[in-house]
PDB file of N, CA and C in Angstrom:
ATOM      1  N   UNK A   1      26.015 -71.606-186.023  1.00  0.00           N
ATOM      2  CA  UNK A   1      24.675 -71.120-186.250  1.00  0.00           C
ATOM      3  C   UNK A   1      24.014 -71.944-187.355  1.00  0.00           C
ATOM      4  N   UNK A   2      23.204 -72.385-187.099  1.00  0.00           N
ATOM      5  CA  UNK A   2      22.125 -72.986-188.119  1.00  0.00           C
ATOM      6  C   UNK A   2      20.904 -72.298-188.828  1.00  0.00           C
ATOM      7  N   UNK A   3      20.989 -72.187-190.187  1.00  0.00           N
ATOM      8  CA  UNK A   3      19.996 -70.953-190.876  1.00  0.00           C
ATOM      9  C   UNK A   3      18.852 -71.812-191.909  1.00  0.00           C
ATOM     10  N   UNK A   4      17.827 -71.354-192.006  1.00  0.00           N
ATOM     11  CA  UNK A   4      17.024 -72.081-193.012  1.00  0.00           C
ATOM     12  C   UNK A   4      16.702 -70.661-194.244  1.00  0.00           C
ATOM     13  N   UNK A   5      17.021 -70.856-195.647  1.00  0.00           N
ATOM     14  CA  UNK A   5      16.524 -70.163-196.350  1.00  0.00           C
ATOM     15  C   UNK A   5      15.371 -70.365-197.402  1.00  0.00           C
ATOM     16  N   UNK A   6      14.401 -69.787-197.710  1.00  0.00           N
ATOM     17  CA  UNK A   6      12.825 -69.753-198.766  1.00  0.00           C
ATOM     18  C   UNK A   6      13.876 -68.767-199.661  1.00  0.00           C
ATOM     19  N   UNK A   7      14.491 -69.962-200.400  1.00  0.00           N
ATOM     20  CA  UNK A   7      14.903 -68.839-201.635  1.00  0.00           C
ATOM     21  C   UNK A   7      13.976 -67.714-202.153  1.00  0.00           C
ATOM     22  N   UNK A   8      12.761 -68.542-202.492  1.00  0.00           N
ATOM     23  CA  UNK A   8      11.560 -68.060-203.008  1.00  0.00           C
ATOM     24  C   UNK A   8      11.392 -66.558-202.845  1.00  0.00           C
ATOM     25  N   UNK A   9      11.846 -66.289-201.639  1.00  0.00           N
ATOM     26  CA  UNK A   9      11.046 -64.904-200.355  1.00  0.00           C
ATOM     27  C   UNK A   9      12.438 -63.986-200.779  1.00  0.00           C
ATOM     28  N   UNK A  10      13.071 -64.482-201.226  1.00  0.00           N
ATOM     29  CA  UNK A  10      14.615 -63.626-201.537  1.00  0.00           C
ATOM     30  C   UNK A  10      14.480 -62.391-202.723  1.00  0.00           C
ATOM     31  N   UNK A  11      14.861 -61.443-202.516  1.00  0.00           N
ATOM     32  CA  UNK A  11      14.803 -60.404-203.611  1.00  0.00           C
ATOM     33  C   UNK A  11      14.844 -61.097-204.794  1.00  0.00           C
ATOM     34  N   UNK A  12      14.950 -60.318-205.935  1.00  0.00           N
ATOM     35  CA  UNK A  12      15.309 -60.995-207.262  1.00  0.00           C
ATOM     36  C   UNK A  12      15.851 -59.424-207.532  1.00  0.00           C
ATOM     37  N   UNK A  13      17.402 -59.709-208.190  1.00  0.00           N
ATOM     38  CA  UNK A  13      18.175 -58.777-208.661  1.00  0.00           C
ATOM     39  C   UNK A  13      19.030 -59.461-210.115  1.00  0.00           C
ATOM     40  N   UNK A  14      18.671 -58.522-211.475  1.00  0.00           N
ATOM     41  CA  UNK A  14      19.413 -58.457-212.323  1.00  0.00           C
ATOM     42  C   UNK A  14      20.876 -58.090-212.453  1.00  0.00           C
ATOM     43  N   UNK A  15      21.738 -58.885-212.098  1.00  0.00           N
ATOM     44  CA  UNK A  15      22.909 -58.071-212.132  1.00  0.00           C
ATOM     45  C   UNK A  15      23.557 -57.966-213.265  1.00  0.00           C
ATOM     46  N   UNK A  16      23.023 -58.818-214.865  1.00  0.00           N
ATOM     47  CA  UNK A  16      23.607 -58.711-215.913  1.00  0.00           C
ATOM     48  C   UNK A  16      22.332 -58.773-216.910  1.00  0.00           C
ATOM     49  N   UNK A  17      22.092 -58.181-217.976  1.00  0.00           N
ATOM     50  CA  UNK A  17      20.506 -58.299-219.013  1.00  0.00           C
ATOM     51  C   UNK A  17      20.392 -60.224-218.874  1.00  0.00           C
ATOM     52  N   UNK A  18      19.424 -60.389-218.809  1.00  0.00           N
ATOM     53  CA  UNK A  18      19.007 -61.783-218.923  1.00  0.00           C
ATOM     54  C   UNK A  18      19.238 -62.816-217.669  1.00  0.00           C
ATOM     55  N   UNK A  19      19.761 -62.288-216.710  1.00  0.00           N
ATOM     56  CA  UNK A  19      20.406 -63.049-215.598  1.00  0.00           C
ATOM     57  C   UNK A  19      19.849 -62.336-214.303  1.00  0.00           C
ATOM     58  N   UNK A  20      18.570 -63.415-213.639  1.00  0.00           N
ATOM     59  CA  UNK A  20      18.129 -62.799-212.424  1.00  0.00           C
ATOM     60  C   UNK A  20      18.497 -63.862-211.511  1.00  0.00           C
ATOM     61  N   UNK A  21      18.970 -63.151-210.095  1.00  0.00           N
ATOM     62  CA  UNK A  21      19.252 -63.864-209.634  1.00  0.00           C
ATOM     63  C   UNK A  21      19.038 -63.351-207.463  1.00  0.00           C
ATOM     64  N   UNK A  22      18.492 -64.600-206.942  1.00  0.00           N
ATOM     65  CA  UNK A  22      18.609 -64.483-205.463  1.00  0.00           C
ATOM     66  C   UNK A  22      19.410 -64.466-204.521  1.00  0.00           C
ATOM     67  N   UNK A  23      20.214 -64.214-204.261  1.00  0.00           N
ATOM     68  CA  UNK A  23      21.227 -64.138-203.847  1.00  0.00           C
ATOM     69  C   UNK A  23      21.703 -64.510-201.913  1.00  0.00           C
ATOM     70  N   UNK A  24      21.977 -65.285-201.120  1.00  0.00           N
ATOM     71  CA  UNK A  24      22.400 -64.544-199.827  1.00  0.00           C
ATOM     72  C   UNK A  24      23.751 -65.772-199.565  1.00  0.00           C
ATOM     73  N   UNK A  25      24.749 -64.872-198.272  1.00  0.00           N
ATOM     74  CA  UNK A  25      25.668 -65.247-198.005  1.00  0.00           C
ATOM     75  C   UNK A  25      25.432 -66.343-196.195  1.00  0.00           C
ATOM     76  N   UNK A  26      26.728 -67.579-196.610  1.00  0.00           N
ATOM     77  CA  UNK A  26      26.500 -68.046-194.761  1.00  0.00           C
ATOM     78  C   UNK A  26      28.206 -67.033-194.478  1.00  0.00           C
ATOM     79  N   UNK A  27      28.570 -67.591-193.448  1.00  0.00           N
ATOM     80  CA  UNK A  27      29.629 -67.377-193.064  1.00  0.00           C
ATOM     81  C   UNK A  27      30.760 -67.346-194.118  1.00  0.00           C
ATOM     82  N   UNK A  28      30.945 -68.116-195.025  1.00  0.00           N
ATOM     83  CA  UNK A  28      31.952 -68.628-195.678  1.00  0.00           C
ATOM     84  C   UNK A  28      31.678 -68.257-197.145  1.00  0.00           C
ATOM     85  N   UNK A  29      30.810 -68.455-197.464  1.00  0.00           N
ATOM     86  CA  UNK A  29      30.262 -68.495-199.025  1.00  0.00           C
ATOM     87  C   UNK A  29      29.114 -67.957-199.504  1.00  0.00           C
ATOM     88  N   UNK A  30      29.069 -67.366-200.781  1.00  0.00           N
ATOM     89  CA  UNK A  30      27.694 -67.185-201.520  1.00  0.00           C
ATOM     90  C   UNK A  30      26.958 -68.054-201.901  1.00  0.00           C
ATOM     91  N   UNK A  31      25.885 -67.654-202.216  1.00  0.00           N
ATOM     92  CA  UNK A  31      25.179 -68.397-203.373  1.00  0.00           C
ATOM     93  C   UNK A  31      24.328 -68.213-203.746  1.00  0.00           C
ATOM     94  N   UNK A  32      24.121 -68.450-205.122  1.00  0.00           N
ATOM     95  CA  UNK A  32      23.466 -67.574-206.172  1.00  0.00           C
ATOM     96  C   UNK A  32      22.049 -68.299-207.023  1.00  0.00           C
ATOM     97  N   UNK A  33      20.869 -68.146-206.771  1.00  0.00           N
ATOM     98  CA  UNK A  33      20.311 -68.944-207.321  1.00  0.00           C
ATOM     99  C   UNK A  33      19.434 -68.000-208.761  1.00  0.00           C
ATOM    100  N   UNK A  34      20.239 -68.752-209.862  1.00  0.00           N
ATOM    101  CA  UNK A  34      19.924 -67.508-211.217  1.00  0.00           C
ATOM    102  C   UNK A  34      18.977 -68.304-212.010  1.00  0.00           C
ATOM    103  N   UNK A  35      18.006 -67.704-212.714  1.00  0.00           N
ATOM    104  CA  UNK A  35      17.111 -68.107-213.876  1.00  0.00           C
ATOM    105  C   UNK A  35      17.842 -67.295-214.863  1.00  0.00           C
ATOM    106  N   UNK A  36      18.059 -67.978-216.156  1.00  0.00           N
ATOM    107  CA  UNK A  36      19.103 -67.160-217.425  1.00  0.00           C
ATOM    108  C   UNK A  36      18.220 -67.519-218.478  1.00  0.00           C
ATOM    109  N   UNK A  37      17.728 -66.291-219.514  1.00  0.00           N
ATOM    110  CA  UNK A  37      17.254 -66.353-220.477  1.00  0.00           C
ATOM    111  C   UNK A  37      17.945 -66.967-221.677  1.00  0.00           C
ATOM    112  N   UNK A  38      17.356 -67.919-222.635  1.00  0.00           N
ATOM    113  CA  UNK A  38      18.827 -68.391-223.772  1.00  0.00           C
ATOM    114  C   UNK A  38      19.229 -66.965-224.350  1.00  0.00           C
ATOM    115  N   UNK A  39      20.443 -67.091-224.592  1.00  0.00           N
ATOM    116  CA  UNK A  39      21.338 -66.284-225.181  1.00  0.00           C
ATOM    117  C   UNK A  39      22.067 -65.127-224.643  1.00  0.00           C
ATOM    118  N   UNK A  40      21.610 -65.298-222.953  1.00  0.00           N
ATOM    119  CA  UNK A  40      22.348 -64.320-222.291  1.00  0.00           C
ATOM    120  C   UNK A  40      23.423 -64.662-221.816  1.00  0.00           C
ATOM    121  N   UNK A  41      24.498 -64.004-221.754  1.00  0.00           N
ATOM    122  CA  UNK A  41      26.329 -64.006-221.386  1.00  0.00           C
ATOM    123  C   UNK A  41      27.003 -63.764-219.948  1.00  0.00           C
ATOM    124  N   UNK A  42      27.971 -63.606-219.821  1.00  0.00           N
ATOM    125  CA  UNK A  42      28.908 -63.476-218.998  1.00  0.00           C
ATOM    126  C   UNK A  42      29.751 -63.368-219.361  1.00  0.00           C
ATOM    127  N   UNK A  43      30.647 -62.265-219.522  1.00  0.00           N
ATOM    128  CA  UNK A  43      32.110 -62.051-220.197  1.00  0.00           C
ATOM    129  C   UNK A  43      32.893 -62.867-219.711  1.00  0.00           C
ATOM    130  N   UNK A  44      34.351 -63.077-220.291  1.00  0.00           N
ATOM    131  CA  UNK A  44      35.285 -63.788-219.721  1.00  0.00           C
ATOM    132  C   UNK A  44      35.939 -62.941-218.976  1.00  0.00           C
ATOM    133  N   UNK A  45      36.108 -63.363-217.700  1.00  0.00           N
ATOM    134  CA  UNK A  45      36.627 -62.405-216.538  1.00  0.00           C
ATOM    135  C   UNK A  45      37.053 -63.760-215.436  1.00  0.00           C
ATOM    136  N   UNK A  46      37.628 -62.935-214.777  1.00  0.00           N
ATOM    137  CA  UNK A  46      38.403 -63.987-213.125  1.00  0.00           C
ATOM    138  C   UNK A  46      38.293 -63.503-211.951  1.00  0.00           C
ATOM    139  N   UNK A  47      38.488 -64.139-210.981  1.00  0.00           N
ATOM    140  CA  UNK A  47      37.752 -63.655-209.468  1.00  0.00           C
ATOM    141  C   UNK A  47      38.641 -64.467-208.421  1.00  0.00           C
ATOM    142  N   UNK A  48      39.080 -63.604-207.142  1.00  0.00           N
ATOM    143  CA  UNK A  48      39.855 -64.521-206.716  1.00  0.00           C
ATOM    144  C   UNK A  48      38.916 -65.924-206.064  1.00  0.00           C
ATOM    145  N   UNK A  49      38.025 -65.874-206.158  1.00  0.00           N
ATOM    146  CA  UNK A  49      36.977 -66.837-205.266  1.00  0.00           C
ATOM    147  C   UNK A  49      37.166 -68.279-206.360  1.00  0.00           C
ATOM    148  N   UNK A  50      36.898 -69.503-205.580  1.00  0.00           N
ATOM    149  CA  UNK A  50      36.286 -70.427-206.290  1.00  0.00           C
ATOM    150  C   UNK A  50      34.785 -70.691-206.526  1.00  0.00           C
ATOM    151  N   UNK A  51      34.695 -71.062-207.512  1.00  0.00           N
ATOM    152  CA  UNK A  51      33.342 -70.928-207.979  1.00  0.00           C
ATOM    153  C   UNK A  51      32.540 -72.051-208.467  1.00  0.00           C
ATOM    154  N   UNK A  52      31.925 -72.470-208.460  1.00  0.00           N
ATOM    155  CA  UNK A  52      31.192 -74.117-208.428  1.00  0.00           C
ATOM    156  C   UNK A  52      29.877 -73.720-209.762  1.00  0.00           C
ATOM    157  N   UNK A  53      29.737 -74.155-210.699  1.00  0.00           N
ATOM    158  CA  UNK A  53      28.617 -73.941-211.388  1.00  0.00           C
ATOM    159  C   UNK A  53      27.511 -75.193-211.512  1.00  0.00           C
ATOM    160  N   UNK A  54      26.376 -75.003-210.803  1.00  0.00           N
ATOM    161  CA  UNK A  54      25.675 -76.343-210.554  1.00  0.00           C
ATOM    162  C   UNK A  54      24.183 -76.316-212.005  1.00  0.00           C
ATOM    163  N   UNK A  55      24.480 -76.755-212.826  1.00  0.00           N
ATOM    164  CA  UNK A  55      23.367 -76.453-213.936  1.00  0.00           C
ATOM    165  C   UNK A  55      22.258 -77.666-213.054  1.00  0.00           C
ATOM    166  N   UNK A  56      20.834 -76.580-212.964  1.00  0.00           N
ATOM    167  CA  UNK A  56      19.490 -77.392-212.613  1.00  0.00           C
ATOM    168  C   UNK A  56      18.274 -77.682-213.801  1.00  0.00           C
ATOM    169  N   UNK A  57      18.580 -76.865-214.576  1.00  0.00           N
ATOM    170  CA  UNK A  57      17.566 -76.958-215.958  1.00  0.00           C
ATOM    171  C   UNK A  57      18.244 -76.105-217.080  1.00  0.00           C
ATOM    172  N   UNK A  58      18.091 -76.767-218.372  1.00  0.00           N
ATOM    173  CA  UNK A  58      18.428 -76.024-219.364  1.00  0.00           C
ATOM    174  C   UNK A  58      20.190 -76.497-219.680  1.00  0.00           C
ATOM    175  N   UNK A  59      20.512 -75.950-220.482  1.00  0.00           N
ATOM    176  CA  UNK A  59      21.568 -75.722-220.988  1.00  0.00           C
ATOM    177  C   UNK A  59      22.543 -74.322-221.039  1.00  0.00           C
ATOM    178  N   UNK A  60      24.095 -74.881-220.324  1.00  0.00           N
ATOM    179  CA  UNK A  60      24.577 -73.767-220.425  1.00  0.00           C
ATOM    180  C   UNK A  60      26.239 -73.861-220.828  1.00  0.00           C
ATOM    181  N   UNK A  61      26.519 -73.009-221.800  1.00  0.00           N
ATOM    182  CA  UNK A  61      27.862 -73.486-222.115  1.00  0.00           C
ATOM    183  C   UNK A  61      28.892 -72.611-221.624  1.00  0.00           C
ATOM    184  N   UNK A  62      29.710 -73.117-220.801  1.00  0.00           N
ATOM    185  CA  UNK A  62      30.582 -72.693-219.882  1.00  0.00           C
ATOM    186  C   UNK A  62      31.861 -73.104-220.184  1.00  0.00           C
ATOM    187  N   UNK A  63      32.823 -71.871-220.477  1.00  0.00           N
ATOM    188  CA  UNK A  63      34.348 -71.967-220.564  1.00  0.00           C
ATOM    189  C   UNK A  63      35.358 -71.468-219.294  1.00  0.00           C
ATOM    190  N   UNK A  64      36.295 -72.452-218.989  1.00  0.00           N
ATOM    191  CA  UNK A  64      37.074 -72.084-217.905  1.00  0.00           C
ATOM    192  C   UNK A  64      38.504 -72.347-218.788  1.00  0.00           C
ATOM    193  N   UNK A  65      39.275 -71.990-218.493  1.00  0.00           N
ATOM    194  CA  UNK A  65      40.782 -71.865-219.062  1.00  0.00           C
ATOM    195  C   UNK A  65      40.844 -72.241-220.139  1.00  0.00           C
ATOM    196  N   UNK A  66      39.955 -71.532-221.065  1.00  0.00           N
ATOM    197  CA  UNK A  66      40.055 -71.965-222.598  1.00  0.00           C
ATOM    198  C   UNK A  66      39.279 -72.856-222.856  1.00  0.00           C
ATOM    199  N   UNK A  67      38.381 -73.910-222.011  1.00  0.00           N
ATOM    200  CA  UNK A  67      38.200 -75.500-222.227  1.00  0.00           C
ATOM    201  C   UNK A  67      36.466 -74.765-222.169  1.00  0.00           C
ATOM    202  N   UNK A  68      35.963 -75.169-223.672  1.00  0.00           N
ATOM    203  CA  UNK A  68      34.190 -75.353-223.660  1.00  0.00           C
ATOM    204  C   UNK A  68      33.520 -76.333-223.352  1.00  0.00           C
ATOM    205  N   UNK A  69      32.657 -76.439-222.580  1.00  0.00           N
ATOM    206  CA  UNK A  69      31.845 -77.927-222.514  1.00  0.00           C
ATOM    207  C   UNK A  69      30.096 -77.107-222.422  1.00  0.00           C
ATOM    208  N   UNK A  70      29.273 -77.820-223.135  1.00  0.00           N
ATOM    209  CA  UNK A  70      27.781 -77.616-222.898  1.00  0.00           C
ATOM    210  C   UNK A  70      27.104 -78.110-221.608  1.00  0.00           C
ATOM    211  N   UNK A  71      26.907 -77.998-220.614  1.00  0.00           N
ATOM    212  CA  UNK A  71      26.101 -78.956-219.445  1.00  0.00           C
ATOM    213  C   UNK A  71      25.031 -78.698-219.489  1.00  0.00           C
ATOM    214  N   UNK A  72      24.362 -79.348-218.650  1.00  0.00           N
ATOM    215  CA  UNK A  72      22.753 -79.588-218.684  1.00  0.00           C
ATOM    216  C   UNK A  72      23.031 -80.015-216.891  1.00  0.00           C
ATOM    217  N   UNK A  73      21.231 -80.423-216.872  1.00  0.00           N
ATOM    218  CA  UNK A  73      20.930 -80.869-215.809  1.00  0.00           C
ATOM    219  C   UNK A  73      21.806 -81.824-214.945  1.00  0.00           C
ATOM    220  N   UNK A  74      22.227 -81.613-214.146  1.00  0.00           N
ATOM    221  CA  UNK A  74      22.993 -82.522-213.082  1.00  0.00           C
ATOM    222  C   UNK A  74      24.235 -82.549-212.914  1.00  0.00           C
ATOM    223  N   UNK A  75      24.695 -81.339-214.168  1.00  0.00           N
ATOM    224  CA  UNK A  75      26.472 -81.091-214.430  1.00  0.00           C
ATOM    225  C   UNK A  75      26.645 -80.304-213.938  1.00  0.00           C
ATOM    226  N   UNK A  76      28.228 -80.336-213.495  1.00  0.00           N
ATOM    227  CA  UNK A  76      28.782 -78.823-212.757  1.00  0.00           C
ATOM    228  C   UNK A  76      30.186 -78.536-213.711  1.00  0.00           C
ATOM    229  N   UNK A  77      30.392 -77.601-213.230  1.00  0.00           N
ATOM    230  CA  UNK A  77      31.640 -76.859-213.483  1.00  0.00           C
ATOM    231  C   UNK A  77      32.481 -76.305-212.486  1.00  0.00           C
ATOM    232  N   UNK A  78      33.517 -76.755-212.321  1.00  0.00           N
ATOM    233  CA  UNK A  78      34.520 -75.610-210.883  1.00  0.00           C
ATOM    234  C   UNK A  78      35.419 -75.211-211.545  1.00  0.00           C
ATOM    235  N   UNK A  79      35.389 -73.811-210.725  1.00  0.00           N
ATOM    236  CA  UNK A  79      36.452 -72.968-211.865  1.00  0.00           C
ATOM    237  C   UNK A  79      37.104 -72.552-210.409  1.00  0.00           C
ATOM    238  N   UNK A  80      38.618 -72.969-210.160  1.00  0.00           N
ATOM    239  CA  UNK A  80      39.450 -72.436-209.600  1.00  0.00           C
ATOM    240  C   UNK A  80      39.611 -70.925-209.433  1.00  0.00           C
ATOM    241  N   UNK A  81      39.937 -70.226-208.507  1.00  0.00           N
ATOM    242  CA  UNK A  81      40.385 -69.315-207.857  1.00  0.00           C
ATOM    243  C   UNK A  81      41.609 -68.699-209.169  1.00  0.00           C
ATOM    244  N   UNK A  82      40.807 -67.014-209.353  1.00  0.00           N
ATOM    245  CA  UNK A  82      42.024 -66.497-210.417  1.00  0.00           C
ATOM    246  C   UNK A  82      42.295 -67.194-211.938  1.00  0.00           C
ATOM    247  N   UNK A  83      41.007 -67.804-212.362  1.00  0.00           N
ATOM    248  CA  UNK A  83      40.976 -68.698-213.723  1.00  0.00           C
ATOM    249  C   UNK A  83      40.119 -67.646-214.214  1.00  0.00           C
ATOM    250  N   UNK A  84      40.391 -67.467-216.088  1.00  0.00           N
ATOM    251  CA  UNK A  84      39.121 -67.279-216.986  1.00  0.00           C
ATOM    252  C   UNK A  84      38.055 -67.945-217.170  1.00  0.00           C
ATOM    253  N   UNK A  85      37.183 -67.323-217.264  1.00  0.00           N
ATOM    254  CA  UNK A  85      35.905 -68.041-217.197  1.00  0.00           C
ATOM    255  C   UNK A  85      35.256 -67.028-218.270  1.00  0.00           C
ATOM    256  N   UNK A  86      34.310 -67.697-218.475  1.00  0.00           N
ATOM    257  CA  UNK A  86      32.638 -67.195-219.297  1.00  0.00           C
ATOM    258  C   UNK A  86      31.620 -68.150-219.078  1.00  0.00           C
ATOM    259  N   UNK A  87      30.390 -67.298-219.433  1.00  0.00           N
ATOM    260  CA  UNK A  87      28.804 -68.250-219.379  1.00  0.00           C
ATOM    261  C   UNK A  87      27.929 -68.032-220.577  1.00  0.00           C
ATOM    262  N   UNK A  88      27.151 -68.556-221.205  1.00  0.00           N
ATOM    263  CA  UNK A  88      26.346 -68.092-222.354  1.00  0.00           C
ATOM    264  C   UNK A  88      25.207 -69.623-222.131  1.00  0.00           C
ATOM    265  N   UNK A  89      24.295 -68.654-222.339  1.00  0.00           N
ATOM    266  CA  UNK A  89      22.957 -69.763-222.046  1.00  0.00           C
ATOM    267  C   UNK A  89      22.559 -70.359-223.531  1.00  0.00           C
ATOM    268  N   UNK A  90      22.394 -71.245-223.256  1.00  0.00           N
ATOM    269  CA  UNK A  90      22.535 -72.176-225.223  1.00  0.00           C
ATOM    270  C   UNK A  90      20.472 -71.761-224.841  1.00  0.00           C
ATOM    271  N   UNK A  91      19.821 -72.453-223.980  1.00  0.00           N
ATOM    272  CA  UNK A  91      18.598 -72.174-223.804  1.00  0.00           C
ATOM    273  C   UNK A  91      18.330 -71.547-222.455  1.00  0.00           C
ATOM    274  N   UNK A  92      16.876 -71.327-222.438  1.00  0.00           N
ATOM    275  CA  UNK A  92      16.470 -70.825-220.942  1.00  0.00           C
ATOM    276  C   UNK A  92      17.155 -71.647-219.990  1.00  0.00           C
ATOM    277  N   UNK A  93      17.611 -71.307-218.549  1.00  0.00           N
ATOM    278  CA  UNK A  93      17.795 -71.747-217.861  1.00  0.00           C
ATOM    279  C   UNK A  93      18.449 -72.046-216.125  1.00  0.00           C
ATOM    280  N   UNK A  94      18.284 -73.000-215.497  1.00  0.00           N
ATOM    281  CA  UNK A  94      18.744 -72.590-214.078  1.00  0.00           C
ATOM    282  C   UNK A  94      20.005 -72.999-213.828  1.00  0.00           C
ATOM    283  N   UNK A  95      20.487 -72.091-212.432  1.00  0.00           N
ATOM    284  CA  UNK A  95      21.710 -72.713-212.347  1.00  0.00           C
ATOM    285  C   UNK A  95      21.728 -71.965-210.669  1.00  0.00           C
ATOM    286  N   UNK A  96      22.382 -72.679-209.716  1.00  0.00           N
ATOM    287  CA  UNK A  96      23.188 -72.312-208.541  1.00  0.00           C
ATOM    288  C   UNK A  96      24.389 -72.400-208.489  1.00  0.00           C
ATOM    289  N   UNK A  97      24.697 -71.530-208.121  1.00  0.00           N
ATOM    290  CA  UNK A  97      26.607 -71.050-208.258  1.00  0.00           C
ATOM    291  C   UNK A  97      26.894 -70.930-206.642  1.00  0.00           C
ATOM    292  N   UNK A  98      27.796 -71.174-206.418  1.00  0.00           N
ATOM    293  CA  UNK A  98      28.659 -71.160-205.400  1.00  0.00           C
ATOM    294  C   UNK A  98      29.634 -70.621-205.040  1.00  0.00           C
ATOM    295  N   UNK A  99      29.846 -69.573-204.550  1.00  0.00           N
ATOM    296  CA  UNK A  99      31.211 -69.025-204.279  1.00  0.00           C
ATOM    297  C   UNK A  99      31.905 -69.251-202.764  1.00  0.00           C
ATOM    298  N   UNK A 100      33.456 -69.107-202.847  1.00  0.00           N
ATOM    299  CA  UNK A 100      34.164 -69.378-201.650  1.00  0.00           C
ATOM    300  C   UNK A 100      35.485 -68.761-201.898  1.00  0.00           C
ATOM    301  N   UNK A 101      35.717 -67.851-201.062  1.00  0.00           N
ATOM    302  CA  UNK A 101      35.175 -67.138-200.139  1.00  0.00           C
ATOM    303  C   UNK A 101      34.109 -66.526-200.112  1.00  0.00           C
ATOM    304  N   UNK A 102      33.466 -65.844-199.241  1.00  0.00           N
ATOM    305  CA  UNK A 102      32.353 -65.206-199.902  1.00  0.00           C
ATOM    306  C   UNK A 102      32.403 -63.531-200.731  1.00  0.00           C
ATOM    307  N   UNK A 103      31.775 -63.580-201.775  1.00  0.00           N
ATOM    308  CA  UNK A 103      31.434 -62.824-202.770  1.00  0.00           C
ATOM    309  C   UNK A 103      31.100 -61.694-202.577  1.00  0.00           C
ATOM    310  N   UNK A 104      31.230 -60.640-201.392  1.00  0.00           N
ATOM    311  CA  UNK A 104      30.994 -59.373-201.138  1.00  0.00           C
ATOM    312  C   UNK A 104      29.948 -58.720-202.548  1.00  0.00           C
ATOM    313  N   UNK A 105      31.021 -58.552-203.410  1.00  0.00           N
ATOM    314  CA  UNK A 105      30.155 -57.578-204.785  1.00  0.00           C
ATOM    315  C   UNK A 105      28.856 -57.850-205.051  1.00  0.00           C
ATOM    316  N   UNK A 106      28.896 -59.483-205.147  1.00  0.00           N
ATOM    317  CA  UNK A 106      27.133 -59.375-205.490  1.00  0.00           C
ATOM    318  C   UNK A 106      26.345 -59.412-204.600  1.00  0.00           C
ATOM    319  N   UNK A 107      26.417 -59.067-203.461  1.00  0.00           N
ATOM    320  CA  UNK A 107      25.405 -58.431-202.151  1.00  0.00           C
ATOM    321  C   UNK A 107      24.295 -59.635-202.372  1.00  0.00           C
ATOM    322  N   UNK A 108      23.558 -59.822-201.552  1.00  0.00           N
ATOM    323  CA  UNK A 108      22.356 -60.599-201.181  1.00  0.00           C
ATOM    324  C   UNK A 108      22.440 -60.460-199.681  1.00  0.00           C
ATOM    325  N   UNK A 109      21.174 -61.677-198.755  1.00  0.00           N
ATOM    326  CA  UNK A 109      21.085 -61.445-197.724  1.00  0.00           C
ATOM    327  C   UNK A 109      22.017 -62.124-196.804  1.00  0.00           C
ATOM    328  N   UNK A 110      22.378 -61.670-195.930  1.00  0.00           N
ATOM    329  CA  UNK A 110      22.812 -62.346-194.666  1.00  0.00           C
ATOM    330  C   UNK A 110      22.391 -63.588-193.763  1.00  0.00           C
ATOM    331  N   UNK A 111      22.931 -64.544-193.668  1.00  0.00           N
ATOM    332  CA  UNK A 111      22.261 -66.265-193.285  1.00  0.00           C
ATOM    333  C   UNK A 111      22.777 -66.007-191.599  1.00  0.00           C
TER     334      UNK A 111
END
């Protein structure tokens, strides 16, 4: 099946203070397209999914197994399946995340 999505036209759901985000699933995977206010978080927590962090604007400092790095525009992050992780926004900013398998909990639409 071949799907076209208008992120744009997509709900917008807060699922954490400072973190809105659009959400829908294909067959296989999520994905998450979030605007993050600076200084909003993400606890350190793990998931069996792999998870891809694609920074599009702004700055965001992201820890996976202990290891901090700041990214910006054009950097990613993959955080293996069942790893610690956290997020904290150094400034405003975007990011698309990726999950695989797909992400049931954070609901969005169907592709």
């Amino acid at each position: 099946m071949v799907g076209f999505i208008d992120v744009e036209r997509l709900p917008v759901k807060e699922p954490r203070s400072g973190w809105q985000g659009r959400f829908f699933h294909s067959e296989n995977l999520t994905l998450a397209y979030y605007t993050v206010k600076a200084g909003a978080t993400i606890h350190e927590h793990a998931h069996s999914n792999d998870e891809v962090w694609n920074v599009v604007e702004g700055r965001l400092e992201i820890t996976v197994a202990g290891e901090t790095q700041v990214l910006g525009p054009g950097s990613a992050a993959v955080v293996p399946p069942n790893t610690r992780h956290s997020i904290k926004a150094v400034t405003d900013a975007r990011a698309i995340v990726v999950d695989h398998p797909r992400r049931e909990s954070i609901g969005g639409v169907e592709l």
